[in-house]
Protein backbone atom coordinates (compact mmCIF):
# COMPACT_ATOMS: atom_id res chain seq x y z
CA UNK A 1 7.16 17.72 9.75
CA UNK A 2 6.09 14.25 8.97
CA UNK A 3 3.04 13.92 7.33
CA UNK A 4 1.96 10.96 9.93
CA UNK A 5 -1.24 9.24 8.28
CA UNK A 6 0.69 9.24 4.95
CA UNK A 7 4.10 7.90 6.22
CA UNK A 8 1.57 4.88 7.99
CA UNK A 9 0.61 4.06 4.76
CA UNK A 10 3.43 3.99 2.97
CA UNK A 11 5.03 1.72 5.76
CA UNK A 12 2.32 -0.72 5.45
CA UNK A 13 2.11 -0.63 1.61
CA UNK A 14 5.70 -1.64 1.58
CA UNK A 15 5.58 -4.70 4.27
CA UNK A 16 1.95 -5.05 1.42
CA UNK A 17 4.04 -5.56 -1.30
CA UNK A 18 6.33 -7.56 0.31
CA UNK A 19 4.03 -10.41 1.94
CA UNK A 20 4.35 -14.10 0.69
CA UNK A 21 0.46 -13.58 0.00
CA UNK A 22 0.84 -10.46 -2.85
CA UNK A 23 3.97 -12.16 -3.99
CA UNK A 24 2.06 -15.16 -5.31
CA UNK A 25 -0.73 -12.92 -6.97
CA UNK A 26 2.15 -11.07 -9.12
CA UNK A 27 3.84 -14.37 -9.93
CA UNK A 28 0.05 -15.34 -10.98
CA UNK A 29 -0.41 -12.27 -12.67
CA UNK A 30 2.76 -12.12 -14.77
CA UNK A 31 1.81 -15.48 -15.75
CA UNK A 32 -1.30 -14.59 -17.07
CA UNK A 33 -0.35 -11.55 -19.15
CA UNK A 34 2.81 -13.02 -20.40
CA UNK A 35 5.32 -10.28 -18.16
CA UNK A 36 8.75 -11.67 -17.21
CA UNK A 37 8.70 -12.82 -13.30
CA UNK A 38 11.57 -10.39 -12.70
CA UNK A 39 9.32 -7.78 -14.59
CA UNK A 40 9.95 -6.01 -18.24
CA UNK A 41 13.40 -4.37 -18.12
CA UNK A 42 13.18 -0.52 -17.95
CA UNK A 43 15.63 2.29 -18.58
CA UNK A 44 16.84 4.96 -16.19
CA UNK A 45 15.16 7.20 -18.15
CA UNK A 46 12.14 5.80 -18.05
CA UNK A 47 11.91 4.82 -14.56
CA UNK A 48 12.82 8.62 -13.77
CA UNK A 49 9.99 9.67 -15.90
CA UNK A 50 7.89 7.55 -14.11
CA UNK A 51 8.37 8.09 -10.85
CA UNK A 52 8.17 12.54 -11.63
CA UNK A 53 5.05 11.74 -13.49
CA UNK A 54 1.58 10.86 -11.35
CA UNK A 55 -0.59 10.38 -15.08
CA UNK A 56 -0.26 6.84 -14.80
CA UNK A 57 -3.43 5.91 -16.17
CA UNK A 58 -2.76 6.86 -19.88
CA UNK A 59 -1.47 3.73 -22.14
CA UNK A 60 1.52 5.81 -23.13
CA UNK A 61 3.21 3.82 -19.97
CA UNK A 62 1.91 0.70 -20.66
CA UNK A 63 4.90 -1.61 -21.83
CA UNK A 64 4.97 -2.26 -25.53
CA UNK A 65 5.18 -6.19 -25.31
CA UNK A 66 1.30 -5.35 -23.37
CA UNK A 67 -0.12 -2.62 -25.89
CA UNK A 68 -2.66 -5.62 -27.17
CA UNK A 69 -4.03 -6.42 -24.31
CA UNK A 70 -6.84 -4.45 -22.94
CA UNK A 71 -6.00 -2.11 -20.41
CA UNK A 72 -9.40 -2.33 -18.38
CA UNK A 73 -8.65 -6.42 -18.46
CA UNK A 74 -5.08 -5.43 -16.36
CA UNK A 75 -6.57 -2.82 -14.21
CA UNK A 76 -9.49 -5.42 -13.31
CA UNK A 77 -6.96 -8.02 -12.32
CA UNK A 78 -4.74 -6.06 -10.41
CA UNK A 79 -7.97 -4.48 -8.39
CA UNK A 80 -9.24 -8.30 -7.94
CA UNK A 81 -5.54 -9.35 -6.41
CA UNK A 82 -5.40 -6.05 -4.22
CA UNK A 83 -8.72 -6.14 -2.77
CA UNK A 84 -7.52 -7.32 0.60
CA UNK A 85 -5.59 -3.90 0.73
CA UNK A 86 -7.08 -2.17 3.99
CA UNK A 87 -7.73 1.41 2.16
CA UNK A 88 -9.07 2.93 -0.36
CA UNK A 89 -6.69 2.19 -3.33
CA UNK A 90 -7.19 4.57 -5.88
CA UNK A 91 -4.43 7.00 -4.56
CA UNK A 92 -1.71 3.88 -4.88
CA UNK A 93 -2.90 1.73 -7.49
CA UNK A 94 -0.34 2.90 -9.84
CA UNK A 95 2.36 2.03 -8.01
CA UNK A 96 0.68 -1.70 -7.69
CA UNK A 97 0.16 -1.66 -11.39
CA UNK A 98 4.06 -0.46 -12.13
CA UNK A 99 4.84 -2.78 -9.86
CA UNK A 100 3.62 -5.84 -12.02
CA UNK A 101 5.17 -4.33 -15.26
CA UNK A 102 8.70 -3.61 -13.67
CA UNK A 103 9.06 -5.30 -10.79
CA UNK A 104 10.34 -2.02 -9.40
CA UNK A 105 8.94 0.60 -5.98
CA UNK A 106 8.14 3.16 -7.16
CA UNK A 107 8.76 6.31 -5.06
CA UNK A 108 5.81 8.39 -3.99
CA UNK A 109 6.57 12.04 -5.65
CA UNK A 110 2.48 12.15 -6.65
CA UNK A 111 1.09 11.42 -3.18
CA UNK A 112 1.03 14.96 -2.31
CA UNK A 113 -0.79 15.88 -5.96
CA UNK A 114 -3.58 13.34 -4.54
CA UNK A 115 -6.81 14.00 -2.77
CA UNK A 116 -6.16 13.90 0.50
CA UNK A 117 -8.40 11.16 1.24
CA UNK A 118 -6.79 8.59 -1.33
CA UNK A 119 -3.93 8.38 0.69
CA UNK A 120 -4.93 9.25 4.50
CA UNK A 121 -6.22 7.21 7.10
CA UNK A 122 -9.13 9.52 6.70
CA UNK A 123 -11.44 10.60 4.06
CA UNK A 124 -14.51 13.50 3.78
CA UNK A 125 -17.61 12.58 1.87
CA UNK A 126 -20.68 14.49 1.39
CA UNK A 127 -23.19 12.48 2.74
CA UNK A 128 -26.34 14.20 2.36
CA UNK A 129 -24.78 14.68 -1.39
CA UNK A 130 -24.40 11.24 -2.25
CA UNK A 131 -27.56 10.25 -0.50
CA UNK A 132 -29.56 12.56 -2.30
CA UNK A 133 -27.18 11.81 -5.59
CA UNK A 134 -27.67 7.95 -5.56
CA UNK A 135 -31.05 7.70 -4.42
CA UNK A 136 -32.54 9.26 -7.62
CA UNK A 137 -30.11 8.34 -10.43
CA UNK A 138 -29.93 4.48 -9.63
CA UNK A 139 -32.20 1.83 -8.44
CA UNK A 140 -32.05 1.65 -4.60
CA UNK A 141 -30.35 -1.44 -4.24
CA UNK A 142 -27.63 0.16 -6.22
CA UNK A 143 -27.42 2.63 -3.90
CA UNK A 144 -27.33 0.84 -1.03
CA UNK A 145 -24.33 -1.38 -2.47
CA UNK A 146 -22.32 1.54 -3.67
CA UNK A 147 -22.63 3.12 -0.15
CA UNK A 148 -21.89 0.17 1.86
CA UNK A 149 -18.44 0.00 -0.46
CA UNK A 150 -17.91 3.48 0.32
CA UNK A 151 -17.76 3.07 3.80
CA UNK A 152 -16.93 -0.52 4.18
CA UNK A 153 -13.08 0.75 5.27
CA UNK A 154 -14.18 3.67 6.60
CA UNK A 155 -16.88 2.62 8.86
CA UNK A 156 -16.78 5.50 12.00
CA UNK A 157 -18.47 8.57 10.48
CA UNK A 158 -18.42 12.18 12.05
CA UNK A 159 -21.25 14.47 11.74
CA UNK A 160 -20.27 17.67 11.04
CA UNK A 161 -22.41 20.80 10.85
CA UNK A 162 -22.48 23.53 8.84
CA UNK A 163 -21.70 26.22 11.35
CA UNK A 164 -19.11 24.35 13.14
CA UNK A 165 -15.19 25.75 13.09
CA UNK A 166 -11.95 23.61 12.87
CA UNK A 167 -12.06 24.26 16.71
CA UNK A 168 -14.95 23.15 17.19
CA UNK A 169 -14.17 19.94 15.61
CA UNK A 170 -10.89 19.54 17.22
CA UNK A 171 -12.34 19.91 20.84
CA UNK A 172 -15.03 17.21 20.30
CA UNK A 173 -12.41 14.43 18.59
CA UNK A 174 -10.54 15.24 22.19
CA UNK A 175 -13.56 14.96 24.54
CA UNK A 176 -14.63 11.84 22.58
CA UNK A 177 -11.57 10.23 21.70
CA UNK A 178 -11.79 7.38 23.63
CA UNK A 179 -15.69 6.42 22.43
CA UNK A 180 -14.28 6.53 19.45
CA UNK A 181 -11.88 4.46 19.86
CA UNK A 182 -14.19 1.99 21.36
CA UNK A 183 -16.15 2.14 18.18
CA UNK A 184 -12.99 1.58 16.18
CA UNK A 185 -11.90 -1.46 17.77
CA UNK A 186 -15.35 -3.21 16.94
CA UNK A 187 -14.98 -3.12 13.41
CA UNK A 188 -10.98 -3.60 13.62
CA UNK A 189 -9.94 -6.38 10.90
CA UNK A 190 -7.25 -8.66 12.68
CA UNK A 191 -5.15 -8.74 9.20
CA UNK A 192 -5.01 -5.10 8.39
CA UNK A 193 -1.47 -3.49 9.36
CA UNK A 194 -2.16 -0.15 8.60
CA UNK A 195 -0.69 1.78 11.44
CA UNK A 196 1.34 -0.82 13.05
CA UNK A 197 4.06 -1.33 10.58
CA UNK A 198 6.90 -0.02 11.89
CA UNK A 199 9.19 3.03 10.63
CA UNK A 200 12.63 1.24 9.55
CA UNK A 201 16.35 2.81 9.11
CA UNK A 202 16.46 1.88 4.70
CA UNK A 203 20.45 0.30 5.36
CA UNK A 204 18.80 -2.01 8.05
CA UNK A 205 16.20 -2.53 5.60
CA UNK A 206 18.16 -3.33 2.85
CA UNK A 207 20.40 -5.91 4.88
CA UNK A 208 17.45 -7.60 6.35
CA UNK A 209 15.78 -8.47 3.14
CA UNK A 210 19.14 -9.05 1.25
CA UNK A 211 19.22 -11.81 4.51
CA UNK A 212 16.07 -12.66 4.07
CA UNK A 213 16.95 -13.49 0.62
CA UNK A 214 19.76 -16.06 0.93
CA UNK A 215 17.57 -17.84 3.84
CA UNK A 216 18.33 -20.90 2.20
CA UNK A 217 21.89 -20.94 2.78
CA UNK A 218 23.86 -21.31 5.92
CA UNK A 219 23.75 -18.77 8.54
CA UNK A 220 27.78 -18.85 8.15
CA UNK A 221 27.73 -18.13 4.99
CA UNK A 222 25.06 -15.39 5.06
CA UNK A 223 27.34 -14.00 8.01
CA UNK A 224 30.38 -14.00 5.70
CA UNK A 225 28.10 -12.19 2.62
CA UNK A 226 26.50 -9.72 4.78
CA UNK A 227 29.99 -8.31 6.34
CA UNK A 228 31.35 -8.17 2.64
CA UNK A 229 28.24 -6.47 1.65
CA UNK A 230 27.11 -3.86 3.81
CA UNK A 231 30.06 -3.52 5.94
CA UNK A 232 29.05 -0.62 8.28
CA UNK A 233 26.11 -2.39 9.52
CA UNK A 234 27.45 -5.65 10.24
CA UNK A 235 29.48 -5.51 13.33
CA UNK A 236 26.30 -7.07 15.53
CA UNK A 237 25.38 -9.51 12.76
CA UNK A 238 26.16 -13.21 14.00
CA UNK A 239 24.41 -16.60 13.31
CA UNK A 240 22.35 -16.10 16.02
CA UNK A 241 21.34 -12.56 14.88
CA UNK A 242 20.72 -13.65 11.39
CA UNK A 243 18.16 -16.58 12.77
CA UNK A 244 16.36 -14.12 14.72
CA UNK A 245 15.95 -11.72 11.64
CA UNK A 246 14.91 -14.10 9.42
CA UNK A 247 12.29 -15.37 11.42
CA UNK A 248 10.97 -11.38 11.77
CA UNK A 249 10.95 -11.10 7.96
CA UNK A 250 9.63 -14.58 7.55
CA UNK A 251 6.18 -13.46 10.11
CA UNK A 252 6.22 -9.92 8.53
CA UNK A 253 5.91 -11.24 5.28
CA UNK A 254 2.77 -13.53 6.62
């Protein structure tokens, strides 16, 4: 069965990655730290490693050509450039920061070694804990500015009480769906996708951004190349067709 809340954000991580906006960050990025627009080049090997392995952290991975540059200066770039990224990103910032090295997507083989939270729609915190926690190790207004981050993309809290059973919690979501909702709704950001990016066949996919892609040249031509190159999904491509599709990947990419 599909694992719903993490297949939404993997959906909208990808049409992330993909928008004009994060595009110019990397570009700026790889700039700045001297990495190849089209990323380092990486071998098979490698890349398989990578992808089997979630300890991404360690600066084993970093590429060689970066080894002198300090790794909390990359990580603190990368978080500035992804802070518009509607979740929590600790569960996927490796596969921003492989991203910038490689120029590669990773696939996702460490989401399910992941707290659950990291890489959900949803998250459980210990309230009372971090209350109590925060309050008397750091000065208050501390506190209060660690919280508000906490929550700031989480901000519809459910109570729950010691004695209560995963029935229990289950019958109140359904009785109160709908006020929740409503709550939902007021603190909805207008730019965050999360949810309503859509699930897409990968061979569609691939031919819309390989259209996408060659934009620039005619719409005959781009007819001619995508026939030649994926020819078992190209029997309803026309000029028309390819118009309409670019303009699609043009305002999914905004």
């Amino acid at each position: 069965m599909e694992n719903q809340p993490q297949q939404k954000l993997l959906r909208y991580l990808d049409d992330y990655l993909e928008s004009n906006k994060f595009q110019l960050k990397i570009k700026i990025l790889r700039e700045k730290f001297g990495i190849p627009q089209n990323g380092f080049p990486i071998s098979q090997e490698r890349e398989l490693s990578l992808s089997q392995n979630n300890n991404f952290i360690n600066r084993i991975y970093l590429p060689e050509k970066l080894k002198e540059i300090p790794l909390r200066n990359i990580n603190l770039a990368i978080k500035e450039a992804i802070k518009d990224f509607s979740l929590e990103n600790n569960g996927v910032f490796p596969f921003f920061r492989l991203y910038l090295f490689y120029n590669k997507k990773f696939d996702f083989p460490f989401v399910e070694k992941l707290p659950h939270d990291e890489t959900n729609l949803c998250g459980i915190e210990r309230v009372k804990f971090d209350l109590n926690e925060y309050s008397s190790a750091i000065p208050p207004e501390y506190a209060i500015k660690i919280l508000k981050q906490k929550y700031d993309k989480y901000p519809v809290s459910i109570k729950i009480h010691p004695s209560a059973s995963s029935k229990d919690l289950i019958i109140f979501i359904k009785k109160n769906w709908l006020y929740i909702k409503s709550l939902l709704e007021e603190y909805e950001d207008k730019k965050s996708k999360v949810g309503k990016s859509r699930k897409r066949n990968p061979q569609i996919k691939e031919r819309n951004q390989f259209i996408y892609e060659n934009r620039y040249l005619s719409y005959k031509e781009i007819s001619k190349k995508v026939r030649k190159k994926f020819p078992d999904i190209s029997e309803s491509i026309d000029q028309g067709s390819i118009g309409k599709i670019i303009s699609i990947e043009t305002k999914r990419r905004n």
